[in-house]
C-alpha atoms as a PDB file:
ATOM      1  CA  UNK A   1     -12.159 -15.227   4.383  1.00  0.00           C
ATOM      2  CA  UNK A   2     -10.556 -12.200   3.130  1.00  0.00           C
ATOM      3  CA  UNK A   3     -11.595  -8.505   4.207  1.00  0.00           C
ATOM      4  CA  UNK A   4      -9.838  -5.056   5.603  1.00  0.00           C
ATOM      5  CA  UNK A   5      -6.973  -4.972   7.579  1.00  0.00           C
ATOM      6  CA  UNK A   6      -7.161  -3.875  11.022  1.00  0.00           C
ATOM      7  CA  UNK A   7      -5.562  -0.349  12.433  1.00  0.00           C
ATOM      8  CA  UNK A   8      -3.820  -1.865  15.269  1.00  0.00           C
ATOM      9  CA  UNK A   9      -0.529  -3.237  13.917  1.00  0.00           C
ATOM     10  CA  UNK A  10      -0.229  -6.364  16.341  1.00  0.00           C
ATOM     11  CA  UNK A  11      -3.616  -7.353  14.796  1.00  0.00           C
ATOM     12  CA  UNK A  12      -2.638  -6.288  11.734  1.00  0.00           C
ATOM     13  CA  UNK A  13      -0.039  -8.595  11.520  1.00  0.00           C
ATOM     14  CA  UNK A  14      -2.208 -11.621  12.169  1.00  0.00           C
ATOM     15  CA  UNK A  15      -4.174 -10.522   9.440  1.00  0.00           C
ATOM     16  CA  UNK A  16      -1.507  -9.969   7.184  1.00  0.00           C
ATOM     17  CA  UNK A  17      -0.238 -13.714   8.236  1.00  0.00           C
ATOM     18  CA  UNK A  18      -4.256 -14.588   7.723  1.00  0.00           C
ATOM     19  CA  UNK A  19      -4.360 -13.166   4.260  1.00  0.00           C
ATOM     20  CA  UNK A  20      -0.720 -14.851   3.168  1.00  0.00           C
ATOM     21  CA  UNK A  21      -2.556 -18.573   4.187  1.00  0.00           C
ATOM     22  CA  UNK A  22      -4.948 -17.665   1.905  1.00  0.00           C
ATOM     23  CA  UNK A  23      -2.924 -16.763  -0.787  1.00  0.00           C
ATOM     24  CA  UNK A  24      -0.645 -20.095  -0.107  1.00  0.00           C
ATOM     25  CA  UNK A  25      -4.219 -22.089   0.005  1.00  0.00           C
ATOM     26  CA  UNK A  26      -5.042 -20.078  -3.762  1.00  0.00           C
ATOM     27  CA  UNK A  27      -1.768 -21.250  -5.447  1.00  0.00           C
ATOM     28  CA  UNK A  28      -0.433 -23.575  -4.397  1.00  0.00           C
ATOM     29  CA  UNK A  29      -1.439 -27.704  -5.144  1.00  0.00           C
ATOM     30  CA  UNK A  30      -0.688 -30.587  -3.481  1.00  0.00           C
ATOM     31  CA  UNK A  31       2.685 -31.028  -5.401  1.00  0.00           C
ATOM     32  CA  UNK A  32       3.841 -27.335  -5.130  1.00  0.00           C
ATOM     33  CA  UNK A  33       7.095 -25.982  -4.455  1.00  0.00           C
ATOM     34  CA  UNK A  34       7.778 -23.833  -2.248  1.00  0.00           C
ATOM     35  CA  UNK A  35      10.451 -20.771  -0.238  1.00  0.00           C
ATOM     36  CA  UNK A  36      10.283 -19.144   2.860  1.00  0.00           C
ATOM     37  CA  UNK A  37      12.684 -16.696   3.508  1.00  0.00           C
ATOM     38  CA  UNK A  38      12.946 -16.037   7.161  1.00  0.00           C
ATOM     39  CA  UNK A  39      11.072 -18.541   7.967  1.00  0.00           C
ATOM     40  CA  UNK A  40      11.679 -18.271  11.920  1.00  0.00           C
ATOM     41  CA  UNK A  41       9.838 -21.903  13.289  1.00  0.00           C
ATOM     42  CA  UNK A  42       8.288 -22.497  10.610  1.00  0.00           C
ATOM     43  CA  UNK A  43       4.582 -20.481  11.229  1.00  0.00           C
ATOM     44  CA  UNK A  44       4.178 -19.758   7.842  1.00  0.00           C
ATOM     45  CA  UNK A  45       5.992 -22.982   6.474  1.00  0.00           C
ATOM     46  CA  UNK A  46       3.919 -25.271   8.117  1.00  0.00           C
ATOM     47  CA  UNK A  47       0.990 -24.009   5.952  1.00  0.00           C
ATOM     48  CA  UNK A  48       2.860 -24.476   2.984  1.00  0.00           C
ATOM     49  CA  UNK A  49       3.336 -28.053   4.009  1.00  0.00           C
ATOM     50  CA  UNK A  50      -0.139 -28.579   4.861  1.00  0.00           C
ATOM     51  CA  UNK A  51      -1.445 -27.357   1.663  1.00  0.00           C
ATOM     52  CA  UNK A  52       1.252 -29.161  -0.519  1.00  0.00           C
ATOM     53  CA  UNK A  53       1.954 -32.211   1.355  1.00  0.00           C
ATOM     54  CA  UNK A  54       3.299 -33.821  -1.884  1.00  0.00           C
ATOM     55  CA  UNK A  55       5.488 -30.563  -2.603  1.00  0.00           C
ATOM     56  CA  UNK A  56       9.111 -29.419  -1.866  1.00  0.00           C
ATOM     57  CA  UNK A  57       9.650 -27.126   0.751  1.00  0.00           C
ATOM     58  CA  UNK A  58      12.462 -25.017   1.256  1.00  0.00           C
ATOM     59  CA  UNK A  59      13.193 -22.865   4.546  1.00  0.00           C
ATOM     60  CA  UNK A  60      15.698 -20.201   4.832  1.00  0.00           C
ATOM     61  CA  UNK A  61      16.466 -19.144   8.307  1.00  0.00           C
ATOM     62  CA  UNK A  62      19.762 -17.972   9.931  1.00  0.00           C
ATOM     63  CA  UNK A  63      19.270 -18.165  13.202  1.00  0.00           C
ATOM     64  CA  UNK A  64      20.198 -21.849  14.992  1.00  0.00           C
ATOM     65  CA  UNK A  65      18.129 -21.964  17.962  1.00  0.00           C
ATOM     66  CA  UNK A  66      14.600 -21.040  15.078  1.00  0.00           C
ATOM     67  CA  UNK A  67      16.244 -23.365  12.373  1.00  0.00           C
ATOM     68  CA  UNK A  68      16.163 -26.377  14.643  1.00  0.00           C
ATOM     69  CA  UNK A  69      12.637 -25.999  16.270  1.00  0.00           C
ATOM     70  CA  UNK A  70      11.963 -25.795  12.467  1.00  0.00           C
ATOM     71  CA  UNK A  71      13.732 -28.775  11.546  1.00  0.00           C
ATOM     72  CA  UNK A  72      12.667 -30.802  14.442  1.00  0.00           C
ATOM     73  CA  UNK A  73       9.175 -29.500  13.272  1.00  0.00           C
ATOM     74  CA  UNK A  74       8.784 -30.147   9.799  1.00  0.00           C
ATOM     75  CA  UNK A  75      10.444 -32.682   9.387  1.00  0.00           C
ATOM     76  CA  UNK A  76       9.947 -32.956   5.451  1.00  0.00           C
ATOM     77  CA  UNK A  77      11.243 -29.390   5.197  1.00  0.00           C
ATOM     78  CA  UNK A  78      15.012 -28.675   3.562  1.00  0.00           C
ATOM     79  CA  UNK A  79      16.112 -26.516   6.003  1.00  0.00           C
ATOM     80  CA  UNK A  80      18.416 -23.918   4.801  1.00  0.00           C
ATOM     81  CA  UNK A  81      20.611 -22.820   7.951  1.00  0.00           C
ATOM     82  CA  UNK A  82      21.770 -19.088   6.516  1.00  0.00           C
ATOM     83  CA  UNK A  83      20.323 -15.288   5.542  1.00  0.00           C
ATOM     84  CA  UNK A  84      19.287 -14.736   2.058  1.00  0.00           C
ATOM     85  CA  UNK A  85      21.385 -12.367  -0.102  1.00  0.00           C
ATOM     86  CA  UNK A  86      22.893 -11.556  -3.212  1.00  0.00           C
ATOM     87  CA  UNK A  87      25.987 -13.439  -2.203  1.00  0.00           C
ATOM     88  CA  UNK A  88      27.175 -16.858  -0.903  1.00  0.00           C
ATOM     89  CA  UNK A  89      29.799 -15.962   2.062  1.00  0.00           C
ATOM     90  CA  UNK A  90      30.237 -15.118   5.856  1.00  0.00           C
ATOM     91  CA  UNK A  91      28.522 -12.341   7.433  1.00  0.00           C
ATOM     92  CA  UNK A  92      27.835 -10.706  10.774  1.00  0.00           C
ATOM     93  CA  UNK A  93      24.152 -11.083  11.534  1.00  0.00           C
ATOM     94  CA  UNK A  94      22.340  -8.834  14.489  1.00  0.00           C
ATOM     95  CA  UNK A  95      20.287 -11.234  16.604  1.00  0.00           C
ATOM     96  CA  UNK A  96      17.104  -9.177  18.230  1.00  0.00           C
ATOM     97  CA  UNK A  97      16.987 -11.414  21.384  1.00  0.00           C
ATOM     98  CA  UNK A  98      13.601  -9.597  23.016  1.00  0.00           C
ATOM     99  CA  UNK A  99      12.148  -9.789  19.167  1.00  0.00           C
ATOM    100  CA  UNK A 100      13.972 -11.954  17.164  1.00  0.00           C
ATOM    101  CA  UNK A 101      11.255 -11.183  14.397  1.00  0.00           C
ATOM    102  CA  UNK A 102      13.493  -8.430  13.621  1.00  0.00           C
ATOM    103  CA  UNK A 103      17.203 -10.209  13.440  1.00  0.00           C
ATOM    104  CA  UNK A 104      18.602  -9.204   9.928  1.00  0.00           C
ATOM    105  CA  UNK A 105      21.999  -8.665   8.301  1.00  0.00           C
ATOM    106  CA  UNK A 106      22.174  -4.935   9.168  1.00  0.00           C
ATOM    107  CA  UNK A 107      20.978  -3.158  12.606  1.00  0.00           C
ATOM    108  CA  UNK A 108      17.697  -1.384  11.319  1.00  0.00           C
ATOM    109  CA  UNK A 109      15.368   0.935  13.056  1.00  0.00           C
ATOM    110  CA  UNK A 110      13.505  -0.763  16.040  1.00  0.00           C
ATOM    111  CA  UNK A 111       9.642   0.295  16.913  1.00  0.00           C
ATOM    112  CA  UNK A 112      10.452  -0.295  20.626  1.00  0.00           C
ATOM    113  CA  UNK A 113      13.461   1.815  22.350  1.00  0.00           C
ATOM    114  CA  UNK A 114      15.462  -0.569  23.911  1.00  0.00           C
ATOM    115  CA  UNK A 115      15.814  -4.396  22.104  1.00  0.00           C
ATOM    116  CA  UNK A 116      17.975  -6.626  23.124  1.00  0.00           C
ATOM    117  CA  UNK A 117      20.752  -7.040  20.624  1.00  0.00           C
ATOM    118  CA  UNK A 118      23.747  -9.533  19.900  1.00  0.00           C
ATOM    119  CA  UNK A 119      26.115  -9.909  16.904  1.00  0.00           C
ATOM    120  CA  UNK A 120      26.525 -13.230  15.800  1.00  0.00           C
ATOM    121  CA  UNK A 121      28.224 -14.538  12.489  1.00  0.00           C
ATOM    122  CA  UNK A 122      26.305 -16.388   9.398  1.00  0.00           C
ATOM    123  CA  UNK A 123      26.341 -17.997   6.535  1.00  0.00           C
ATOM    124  CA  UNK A 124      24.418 -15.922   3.534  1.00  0.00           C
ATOM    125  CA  UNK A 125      23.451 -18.129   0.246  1.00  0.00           C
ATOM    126  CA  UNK A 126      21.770 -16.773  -2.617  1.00  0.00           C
ATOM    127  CA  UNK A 127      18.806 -18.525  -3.800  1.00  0.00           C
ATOM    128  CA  UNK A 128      19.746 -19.395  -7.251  1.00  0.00           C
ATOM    129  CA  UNK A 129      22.529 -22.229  -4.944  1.00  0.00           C
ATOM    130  CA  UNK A 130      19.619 -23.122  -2.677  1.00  0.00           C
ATOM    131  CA  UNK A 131      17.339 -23.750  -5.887  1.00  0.00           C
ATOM    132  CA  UNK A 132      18.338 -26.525  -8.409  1.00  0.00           C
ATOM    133  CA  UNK A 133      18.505 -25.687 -11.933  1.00  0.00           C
ATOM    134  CA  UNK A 134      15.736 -27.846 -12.512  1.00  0.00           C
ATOM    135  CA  UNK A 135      13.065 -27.010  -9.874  1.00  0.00           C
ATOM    136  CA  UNK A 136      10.196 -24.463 -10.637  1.00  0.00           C
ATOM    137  CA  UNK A 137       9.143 -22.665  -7.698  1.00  0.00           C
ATOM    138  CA  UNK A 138       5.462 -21.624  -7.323  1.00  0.00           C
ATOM    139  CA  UNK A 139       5.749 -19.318  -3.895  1.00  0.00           C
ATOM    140  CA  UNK A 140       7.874 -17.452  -2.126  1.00  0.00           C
ATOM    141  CA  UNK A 141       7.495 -15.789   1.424  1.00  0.00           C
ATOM    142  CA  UNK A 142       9.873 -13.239   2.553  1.00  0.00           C
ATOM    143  CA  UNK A 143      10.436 -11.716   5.504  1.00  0.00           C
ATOM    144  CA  UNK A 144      13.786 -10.569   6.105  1.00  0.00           C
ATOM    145  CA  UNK A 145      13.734  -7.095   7.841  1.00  0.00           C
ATOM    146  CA  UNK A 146      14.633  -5.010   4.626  1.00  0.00           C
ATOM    147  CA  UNK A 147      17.424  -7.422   2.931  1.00  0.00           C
ATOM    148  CA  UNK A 148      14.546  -7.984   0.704  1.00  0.00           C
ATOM    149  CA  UNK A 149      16.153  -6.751  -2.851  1.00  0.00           C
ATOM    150  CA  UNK A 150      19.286  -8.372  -1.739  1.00  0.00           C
ATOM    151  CA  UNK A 151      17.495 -11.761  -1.451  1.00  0.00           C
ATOM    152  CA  UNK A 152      15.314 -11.156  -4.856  1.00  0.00           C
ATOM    153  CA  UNK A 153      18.653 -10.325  -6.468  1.00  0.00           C
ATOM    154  CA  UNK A 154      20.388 -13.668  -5.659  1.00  0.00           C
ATOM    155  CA  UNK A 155      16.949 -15.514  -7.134  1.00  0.00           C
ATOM    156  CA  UNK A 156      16.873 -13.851 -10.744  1.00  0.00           C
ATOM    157  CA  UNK A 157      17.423 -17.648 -12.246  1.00  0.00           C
ATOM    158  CA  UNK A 158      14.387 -19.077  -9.973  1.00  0.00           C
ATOM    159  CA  UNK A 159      12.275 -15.755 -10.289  1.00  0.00           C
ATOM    160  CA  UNK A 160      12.932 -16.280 -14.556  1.00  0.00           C
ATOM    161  CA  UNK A 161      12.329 -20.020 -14.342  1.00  0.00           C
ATOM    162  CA  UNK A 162       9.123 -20.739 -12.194  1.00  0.00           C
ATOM    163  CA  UNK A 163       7.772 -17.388 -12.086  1.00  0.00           C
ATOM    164  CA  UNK A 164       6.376 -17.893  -8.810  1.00  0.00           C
ATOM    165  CA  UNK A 165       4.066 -15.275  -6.916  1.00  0.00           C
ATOM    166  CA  UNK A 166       6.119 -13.777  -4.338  1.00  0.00           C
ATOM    167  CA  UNK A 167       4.506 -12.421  -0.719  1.00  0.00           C
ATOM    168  CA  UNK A 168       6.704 -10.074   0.270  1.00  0.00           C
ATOM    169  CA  UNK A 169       7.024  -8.015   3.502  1.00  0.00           C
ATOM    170  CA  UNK A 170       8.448  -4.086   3.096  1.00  0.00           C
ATOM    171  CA  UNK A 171       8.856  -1.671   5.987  1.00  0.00           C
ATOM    172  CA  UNK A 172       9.742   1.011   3.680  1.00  0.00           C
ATOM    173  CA  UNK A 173      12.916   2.894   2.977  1.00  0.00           C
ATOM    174  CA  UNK A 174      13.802   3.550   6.047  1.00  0.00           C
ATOM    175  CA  UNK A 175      14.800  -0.082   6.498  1.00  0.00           C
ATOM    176  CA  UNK A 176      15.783  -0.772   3.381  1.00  0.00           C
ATOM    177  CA  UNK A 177      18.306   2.043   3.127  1.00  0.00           C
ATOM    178  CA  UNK A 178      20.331   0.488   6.014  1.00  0.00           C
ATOM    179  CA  UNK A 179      21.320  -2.641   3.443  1.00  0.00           C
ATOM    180  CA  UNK A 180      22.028   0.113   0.569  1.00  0.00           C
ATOM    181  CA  UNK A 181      18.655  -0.421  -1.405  1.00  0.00           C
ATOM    182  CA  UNK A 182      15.077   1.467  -1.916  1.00  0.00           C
ATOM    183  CA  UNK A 183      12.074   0.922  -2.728  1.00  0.00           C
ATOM    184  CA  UNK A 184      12.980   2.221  -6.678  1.00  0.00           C
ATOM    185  CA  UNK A 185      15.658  -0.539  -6.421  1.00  0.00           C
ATOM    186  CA  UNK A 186      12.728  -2.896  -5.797  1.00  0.00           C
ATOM    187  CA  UNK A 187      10.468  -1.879  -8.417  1.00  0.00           C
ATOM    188  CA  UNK A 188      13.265  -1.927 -10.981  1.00  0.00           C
ATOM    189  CA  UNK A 189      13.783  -5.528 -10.062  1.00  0.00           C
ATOM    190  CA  UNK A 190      10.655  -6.826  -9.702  1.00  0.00           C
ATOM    191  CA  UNK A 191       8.586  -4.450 -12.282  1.00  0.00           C
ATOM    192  CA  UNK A 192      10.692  -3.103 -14.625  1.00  0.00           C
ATOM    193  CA  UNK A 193      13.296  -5.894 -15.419  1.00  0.00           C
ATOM    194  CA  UNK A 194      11.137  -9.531 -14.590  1.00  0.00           C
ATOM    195  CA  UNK A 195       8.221  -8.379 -15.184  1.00  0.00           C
ATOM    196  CA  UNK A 196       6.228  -8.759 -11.978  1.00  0.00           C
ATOM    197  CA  UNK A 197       3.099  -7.129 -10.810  1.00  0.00           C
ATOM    198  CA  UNK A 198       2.320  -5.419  -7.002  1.00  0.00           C
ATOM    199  CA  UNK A 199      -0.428  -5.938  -5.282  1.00  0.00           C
ATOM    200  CA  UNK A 200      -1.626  -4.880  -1.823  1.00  0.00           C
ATOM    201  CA  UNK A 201      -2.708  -8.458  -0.076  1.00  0.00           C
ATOM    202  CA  UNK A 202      -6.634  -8.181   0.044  1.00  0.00           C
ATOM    203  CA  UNK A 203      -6.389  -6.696  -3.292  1.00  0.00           C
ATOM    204  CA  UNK A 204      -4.390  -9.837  -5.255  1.00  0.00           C
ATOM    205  CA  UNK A 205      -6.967 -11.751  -3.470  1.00  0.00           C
ATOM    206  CA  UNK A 206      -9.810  -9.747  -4.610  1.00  0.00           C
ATOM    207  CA  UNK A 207      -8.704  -9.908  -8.218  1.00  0.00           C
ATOM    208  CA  UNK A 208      -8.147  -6.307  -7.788  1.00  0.00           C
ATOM    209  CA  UNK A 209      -5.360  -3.729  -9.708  1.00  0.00           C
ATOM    210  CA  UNK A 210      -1.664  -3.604  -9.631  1.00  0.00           C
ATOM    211  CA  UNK A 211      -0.446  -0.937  -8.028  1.00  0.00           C
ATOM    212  CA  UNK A 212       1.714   1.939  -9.734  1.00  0.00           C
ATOM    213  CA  UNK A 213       4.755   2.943  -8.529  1.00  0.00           C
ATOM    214  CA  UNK A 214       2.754   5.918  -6.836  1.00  0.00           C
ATOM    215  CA  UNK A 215       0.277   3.929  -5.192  1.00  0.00           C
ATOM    216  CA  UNK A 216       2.932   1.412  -3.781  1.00  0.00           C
ATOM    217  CA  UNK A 217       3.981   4.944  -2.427  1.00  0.00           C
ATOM    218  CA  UNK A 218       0.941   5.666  -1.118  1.00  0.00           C
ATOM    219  CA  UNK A 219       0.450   2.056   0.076  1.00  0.00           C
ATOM    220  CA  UNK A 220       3.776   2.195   2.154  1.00  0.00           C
ATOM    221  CA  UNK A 221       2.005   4.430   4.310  1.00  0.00           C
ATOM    222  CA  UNK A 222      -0.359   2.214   6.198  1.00  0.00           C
ATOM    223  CA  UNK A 223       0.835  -1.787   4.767  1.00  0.00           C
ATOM    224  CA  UNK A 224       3.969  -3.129   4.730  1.00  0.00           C
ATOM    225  CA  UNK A 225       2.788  -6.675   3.103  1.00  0.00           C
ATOM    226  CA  UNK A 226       2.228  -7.256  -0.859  1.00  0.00           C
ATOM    227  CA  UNK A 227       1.875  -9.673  -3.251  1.00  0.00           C
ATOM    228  CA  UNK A 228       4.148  -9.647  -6.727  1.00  0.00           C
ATOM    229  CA  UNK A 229       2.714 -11.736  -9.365  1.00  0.00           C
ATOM    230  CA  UNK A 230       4.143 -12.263 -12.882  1.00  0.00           C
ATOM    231  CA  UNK A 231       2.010 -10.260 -15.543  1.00  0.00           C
ATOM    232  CA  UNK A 232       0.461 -11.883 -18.528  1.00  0.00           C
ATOM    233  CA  UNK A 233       1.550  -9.934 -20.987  1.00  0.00           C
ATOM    234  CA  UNK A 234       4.349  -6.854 -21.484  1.00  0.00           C
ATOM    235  CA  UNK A 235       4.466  -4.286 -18.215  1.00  0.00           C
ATOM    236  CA  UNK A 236       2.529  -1.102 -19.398  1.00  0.00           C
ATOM    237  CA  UNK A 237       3.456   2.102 -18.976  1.00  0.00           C
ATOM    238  CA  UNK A 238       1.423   2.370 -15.299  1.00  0.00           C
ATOM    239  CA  UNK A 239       2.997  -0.714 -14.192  1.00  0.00           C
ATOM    240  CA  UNK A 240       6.317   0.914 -15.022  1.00  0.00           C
ATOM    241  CA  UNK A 241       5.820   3.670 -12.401  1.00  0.00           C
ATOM    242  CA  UNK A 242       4.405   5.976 -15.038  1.00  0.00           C
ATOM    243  CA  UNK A 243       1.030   7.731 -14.223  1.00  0.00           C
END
């Protein structure tokens, strides 16, 4: 059941995970296809595969040790053994070993002083490769620790084609800016140029408003989960950022 998130942000991360099964349980069918992007061992995935056992299931993580719990896990999973970006290559990768929840491409601010860190080499793929040309994606999950618009940028094609609803993790520009993006290079993307709608998670599920580029603003100061769903019609001007 839906409801308010709590203050405390360990417990507000299990209800942000909470809320996501929810939304996975809402759109997706049996036969759904689905992405998680940094997928970890599979927490989040394994829902997906419970919901759609007659789906496709695709799981992006970079780190070896997570990807083959995962496999070994889910069995009926493609595992994708790489970081999502906006370009297929080589790239140094910074392994949080006390919290590997917050491995990404770039070193980003840490909540807790001293983390454990080690720089390790991956492979990056952009989704559009992962994707074929003639699957139509219904979710995505990402949680990448800021490479978000990097990762959204290398799925245009699959964004365009399946227009799937995307739940979405942002810890605000002070993470993103360490992988050279904001959270205006987000909304451009998502908003302004394919057409998506953001959401705050118990709002989507309420059937609730978007959120303006203001109030994603505003938002940013206590959540750091949302929902984008494809509009039915045109963007209007207060989807557009304009209030």
């Amino acid at each position: 059941m839906s409801g308010s998130l709590a203050a405390d942000p360990a417990q507000r991360n299990e209800d942000y995970d909470r809320l996501t099964v929810e939304i996975i349980e809402r759109v997706c069918g049996r036969t759904a296809v689905s992405v998680d992007l940094g997928a970890g061992v599979g927490e989040i995935t394994q829902h997906l595969v419970r919901v759609a056992p007659e789906g496709r299931h695709f799981a992006v993580e970079p780190l070896p040790a997570l990807a083959d719990e995962l496999a070994d896990r889910l069995p009926s999973v493609t595992v994708v053994r790489a970081a999502a970006a906006d370009a297929a290559g080589r790239h140094s990768f910074v392994h949080v070993v006390s919290n590997p929840g917050y491995s990404g491409l770039r070193r980003r601010p840490y909540d807790r002083p001293a983390e454990t860190l080690h720089e390790i080499t991956v492979d990056t793929v952009r989704l559009d490769d992962v994707i074929p040309a003639d699957v139509r994606v219904d979710l995505i999950k990402i949680d990448i620790e800021g490479g978000e618009v990097l990762a959204l940028r290398g799925a245009r094609d699959t964004l365009r084609r399946g227009r799937p609803v995307i739940v979405f993790e942002h810890g605000g520009d002070h993470v993103m800016r360490e992988y050279g993006t904001t959270t205006d290079d987000l909304w451009s993307l998502l908003v302004e140029e394919l057409g998506y709608q953001v959401f705050t998670l118990p709002a989507w599920l309420a059937g609730g408003r978007a959120l303006s580029r203001a109030a994603l603003t505003t938002a940013l100061e206590q959540d750091w989960y949302f929902v984008a769903d494809r509009a039915a019609g045109p963007a209007t001007a207060d989807q557009k950022g304009v209030d």
